[in-house]
C-alpha atoms as a PDB file:
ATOM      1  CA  UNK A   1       7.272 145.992 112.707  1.00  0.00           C
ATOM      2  CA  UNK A   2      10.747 145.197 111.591  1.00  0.00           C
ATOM      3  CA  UNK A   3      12.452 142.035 113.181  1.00  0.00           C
ATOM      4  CA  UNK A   4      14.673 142.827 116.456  1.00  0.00           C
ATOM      5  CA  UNK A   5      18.193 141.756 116.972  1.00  0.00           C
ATOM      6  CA  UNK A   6      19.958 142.358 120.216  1.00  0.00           C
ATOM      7  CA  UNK A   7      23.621 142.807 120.718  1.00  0.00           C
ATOM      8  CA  UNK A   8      26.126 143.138 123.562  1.00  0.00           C
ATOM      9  CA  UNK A   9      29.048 145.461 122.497  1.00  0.00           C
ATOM     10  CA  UNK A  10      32.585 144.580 123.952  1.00  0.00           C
ATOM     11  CA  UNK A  11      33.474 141.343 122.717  1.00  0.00           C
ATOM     12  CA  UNK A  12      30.705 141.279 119.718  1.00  0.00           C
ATOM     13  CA  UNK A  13      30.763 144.503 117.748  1.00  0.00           C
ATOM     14  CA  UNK A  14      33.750 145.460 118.912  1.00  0.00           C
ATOM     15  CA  UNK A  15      37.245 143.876 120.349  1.00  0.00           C
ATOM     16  CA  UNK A  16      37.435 143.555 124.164  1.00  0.00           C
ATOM     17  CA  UNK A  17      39.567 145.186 126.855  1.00  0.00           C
ATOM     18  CA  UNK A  18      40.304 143.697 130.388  1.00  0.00           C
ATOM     19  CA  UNK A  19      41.318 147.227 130.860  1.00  0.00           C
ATOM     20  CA  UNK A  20      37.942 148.556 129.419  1.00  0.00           C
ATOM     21  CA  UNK A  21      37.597 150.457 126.225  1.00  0.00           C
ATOM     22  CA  UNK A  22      37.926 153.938 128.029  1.00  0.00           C
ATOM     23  CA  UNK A  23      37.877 156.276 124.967  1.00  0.00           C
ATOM     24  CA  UNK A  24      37.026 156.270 121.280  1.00  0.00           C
ATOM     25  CA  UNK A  25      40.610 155.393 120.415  1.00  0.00           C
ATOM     26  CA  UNK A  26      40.887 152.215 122.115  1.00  0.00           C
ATOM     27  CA  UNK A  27      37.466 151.049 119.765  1.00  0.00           C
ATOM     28  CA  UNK A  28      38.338 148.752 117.289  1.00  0.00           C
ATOM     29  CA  UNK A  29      35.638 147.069 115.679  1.00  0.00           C
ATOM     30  CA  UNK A  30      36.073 143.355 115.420  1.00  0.00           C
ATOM     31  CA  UNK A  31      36.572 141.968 111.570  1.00  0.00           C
ATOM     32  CA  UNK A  32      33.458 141.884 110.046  1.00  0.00           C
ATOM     33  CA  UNK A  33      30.941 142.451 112.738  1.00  0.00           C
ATOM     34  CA  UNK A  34      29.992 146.334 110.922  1.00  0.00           C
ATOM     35  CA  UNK A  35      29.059 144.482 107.733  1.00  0.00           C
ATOM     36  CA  UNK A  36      27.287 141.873 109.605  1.00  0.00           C
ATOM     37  CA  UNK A  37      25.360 144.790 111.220  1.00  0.00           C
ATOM     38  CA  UNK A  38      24.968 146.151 108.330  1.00  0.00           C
ATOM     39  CA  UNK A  39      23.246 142.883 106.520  1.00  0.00           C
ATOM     40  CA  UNK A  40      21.069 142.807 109.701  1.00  0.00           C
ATOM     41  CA  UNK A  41      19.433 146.116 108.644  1.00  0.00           C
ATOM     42  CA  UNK A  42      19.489 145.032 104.173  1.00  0.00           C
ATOM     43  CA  UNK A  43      17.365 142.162 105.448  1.00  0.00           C
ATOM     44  CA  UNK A  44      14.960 144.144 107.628  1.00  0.00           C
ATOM     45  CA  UNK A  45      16.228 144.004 110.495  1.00  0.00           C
ATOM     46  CA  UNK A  46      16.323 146.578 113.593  1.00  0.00           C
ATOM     47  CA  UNK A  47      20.026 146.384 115.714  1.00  0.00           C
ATOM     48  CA  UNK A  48      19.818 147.202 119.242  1.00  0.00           C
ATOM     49  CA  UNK A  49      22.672 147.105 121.827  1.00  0.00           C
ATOM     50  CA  UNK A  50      22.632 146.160 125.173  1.00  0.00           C
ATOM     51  CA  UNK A  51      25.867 146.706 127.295  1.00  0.00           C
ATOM     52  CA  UNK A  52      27.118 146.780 130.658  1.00  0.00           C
ATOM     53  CA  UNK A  53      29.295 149.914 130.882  1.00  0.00           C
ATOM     54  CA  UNK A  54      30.780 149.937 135.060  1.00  0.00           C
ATOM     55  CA  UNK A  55      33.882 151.801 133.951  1.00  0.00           C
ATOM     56  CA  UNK A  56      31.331 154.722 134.315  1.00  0.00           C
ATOM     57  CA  UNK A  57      30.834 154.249 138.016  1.00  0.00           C
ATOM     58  CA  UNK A  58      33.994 152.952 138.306  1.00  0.00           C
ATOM     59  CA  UNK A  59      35.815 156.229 136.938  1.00  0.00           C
ATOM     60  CA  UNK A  60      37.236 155.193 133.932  1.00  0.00           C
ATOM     61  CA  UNK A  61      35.541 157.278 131.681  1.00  0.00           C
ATOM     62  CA  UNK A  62      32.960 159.772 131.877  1.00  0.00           C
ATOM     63  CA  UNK A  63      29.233 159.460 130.367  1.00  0.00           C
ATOM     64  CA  UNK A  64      30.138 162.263 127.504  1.00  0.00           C
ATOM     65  CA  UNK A  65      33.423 160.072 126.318  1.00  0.00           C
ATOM     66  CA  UNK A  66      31.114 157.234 126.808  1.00  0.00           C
ATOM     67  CA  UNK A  67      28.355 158.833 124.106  1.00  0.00           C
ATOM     68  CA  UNK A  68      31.748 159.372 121.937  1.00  0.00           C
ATOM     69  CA  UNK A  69      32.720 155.960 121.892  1.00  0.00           C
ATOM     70  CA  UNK A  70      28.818 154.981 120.779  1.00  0.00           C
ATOM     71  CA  UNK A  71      29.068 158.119 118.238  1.00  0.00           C
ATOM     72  CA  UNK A  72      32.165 156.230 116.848  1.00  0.00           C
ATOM     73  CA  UNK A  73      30.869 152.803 116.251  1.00  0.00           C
ATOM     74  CA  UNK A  74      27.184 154.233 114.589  1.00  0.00           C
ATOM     75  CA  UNK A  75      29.720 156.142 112.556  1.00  0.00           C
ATOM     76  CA  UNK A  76      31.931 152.973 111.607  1.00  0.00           C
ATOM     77  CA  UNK A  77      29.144 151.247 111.258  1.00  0.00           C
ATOM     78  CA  UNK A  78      27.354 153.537 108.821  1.00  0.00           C
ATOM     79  CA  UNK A  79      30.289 153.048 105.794  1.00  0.00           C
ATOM     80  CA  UNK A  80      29.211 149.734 105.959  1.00  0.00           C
ATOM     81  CA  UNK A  81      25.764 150.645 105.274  1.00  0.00           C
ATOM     82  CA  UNK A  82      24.330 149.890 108.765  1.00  0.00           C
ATOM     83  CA  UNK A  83      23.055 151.413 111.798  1.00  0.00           C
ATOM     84  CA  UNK A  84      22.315 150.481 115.596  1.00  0.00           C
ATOM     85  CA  UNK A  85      18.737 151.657 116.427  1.00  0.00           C
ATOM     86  CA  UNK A  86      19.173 152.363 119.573  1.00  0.00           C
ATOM     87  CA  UNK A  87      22.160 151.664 122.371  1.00  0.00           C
ATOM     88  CA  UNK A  88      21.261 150.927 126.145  1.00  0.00           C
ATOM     89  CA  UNK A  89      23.725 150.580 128.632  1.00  0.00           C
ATOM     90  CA  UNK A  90      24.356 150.701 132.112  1.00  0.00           C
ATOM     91  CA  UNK A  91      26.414 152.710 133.761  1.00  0.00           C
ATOM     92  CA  UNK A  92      26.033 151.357 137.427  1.00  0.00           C
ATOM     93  CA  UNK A  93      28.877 149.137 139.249  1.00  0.00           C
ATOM     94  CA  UNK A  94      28.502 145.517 140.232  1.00  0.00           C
ATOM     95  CA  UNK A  95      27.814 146.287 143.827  1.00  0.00           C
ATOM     96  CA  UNK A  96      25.170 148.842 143.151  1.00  0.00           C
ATOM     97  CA  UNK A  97      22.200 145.831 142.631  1.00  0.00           C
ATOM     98  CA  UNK A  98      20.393 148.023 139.479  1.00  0.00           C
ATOM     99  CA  UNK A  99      18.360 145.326 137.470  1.00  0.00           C
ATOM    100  CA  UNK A 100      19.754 147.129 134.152  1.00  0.00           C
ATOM    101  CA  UNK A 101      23.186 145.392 135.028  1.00  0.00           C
ATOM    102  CA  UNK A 102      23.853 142.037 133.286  1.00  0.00           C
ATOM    103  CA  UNK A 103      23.065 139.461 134.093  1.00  0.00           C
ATOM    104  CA  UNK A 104      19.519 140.791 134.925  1.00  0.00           C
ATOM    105  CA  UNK A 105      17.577 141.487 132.205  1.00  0.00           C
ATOM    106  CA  UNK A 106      16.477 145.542 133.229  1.00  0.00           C
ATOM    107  CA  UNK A 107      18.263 146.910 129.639  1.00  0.00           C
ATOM    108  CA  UNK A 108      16.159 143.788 127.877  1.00  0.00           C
ATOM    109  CA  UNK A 109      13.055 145.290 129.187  1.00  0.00           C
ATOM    110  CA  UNK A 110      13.618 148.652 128.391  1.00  0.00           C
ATOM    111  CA  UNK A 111      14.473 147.482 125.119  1.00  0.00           C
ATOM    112  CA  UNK A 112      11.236 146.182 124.898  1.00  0.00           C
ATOM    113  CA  UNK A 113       9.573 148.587 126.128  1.00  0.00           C
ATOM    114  CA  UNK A 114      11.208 151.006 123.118  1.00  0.00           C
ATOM    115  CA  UNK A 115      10.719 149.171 120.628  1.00  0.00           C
ATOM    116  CA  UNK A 116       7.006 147.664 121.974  1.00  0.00           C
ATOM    117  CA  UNK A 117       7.761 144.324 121.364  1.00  0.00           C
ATOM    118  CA  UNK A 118       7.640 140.847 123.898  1.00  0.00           C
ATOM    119  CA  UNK A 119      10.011 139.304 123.954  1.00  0.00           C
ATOM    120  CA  UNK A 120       8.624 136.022 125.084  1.00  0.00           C
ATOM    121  CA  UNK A 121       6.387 135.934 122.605  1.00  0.00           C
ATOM    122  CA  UNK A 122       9.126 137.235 119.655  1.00  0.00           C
ATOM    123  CA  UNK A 123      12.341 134.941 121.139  1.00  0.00           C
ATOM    124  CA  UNK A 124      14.044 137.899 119.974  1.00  0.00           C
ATOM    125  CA  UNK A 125      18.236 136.946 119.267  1.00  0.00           C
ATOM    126  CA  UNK A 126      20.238 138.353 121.669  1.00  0.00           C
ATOM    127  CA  UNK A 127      23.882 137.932 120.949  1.00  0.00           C
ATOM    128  CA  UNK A 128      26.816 138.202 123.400  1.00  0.00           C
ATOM    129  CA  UNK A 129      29.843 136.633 124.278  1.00  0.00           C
ATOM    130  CA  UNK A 130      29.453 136.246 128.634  1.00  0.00           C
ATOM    131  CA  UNK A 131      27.765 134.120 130.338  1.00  0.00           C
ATOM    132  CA  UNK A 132      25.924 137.426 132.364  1.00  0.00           C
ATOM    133  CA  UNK A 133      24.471 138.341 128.607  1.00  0.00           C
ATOM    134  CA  UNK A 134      23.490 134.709 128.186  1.00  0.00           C
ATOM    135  CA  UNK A 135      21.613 135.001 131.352  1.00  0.00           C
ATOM    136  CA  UNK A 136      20.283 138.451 131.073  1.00  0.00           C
ATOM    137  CA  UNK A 137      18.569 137.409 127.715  1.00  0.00           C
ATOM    138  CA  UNK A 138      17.091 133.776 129.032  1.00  0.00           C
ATOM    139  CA  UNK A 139      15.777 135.753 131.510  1.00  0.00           C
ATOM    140  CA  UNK A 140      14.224 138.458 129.673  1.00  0.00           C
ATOM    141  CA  UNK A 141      12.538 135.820 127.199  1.00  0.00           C
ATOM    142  CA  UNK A 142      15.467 136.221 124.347  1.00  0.00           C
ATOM    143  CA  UNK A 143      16.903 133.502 122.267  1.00  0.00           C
ATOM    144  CA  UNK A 144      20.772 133.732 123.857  1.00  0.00           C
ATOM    145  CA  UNK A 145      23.612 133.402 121.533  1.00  0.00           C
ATOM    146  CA  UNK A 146      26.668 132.815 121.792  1.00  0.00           C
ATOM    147  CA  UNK A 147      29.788 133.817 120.326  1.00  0.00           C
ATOM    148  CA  UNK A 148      33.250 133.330 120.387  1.00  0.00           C
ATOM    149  CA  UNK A 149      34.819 136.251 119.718  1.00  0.00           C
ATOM    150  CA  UNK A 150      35.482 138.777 123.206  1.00  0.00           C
ATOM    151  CA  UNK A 151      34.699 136.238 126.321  1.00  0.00           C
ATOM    152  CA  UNK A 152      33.130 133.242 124.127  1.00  0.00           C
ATOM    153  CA  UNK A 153      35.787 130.982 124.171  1.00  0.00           C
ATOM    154  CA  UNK A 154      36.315 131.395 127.840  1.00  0.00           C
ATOM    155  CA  UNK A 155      32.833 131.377 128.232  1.00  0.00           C
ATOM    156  CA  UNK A 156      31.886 128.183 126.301  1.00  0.00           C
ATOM    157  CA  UNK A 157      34.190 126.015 128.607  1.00  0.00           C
ATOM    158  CA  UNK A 158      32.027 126.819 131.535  1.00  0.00           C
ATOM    159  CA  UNK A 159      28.798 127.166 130.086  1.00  0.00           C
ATOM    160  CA  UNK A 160      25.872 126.298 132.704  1.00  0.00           C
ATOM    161  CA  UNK A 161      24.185 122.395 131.748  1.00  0.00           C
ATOM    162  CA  UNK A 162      21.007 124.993 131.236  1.00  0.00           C
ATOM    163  CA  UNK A 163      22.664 127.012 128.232  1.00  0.00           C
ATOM    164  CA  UNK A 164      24.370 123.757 126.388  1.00  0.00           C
ATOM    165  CA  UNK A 165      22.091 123.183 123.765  1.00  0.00           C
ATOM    166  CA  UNK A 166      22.389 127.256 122.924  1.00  0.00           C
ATOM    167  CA  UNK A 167      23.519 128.321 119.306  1.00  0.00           C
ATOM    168  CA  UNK A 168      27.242 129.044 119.304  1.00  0.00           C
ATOM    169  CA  UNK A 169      28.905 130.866 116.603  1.00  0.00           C
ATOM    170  CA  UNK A 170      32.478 131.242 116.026  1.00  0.00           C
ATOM    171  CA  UNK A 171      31.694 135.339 115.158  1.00  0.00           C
ATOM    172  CA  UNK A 172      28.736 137.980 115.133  1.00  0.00           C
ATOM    173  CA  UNK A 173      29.017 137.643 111.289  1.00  0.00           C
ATOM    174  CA  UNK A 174      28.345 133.945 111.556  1.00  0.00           C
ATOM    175  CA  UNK A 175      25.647 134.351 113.841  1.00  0.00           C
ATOM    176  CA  UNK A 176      24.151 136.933 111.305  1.00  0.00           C
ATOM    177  CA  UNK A 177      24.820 134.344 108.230  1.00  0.00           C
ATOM    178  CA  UNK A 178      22.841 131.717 110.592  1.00  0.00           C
ATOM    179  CA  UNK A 179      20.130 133.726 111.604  1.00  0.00           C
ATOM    180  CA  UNK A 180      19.515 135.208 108.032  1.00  0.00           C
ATOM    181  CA  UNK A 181      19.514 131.349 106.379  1.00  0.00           C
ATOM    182  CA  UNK A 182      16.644 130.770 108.734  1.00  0.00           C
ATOM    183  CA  UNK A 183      18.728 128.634 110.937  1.00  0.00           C
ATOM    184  CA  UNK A 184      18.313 130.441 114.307  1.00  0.00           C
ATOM    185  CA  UNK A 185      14.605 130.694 115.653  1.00  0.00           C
END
């Protein structure tokens, strides 16, 4: 089986919205995190997403302009050559308790369970730029990343004594230049 890598969206693939990204219009991919994708998959690597999606229960957007918005960045992504396996979300609000919403690791698991791999045994990268994905993928067995693009900045100056001696990237292409030079295991 192909190597795993596990991404959130908002704030790694794509540029962030404190407003949420409520349509395919407001989806702007982030400089160079397609073509980092896209060297994920030239050097054997499978993509998966894993991303918290409450403007769903919240209203903001429906689960059909949701599935636009993914059909948008696999299409982006695919002129660079790349392509997201497979994108799990959640579409439950914070005061609904699911375990698929971040910061527990449900969507990890059913990653897993897709792609019949565990991750405890694989410290699979899972790359996000909260401290809930952080979480979420410590919990589910992942190697958490960290990067500063979305929430990472914001996120790094209050980073948990448990996550300091996490890799931290300044971008998902950087992470993807580590991870491919061996330098993230």
């Amino acid at each position: 089986m192909k190597q795993l890598v596990i991404l959130d969206r908002d704030g790694v693939i794509n540029t962030d919205s404190p407003h949420y990204i409520k349509s395919p219009e407001e989806w702007h991919p982030i400089p160079g995190s397609l073509e980092a994708i896209a060297r994920l998959n030239q050097a054997g690597f499978l993509v998966a997403v894993a991303t918290n999606q409450s403007g769903v229960a919240r209203g903001f957007y429906s689960l059909e302009t949701l599935e636009k918005i993914h059909q948008k960045m696999q299409t982006e992504c695919a002129q660079y050559g790349g392509t997201i396996e497979a994108i799990f979300f959640c579409a439950h609000g914070p005061e609904e308790g699911c375990d698929c919403r971040k910061p527990k690791p449900g969507l990890y698991h059913q990653i897993a369970r897709h792609f019949n791999v565990d991750l405890k045994e694989t410290a699979i990268p899972a790359i996000g730029d909260s401290l809930r994905d952080l979480e979420a993928a410590k919990a589910s067995g992942c190697l958490p990343v960290l990067v500063l693009t979305g929430n990472g900045k914001k996120t790094q100056q209050n980073l948990p004594p448990e996550f300091n001696a996490i890799p931290i990237y300044g971008n998902l292409a950087l992470a993807v230049e580590a991870l491919l030079n061996g330098e993230l295991s």
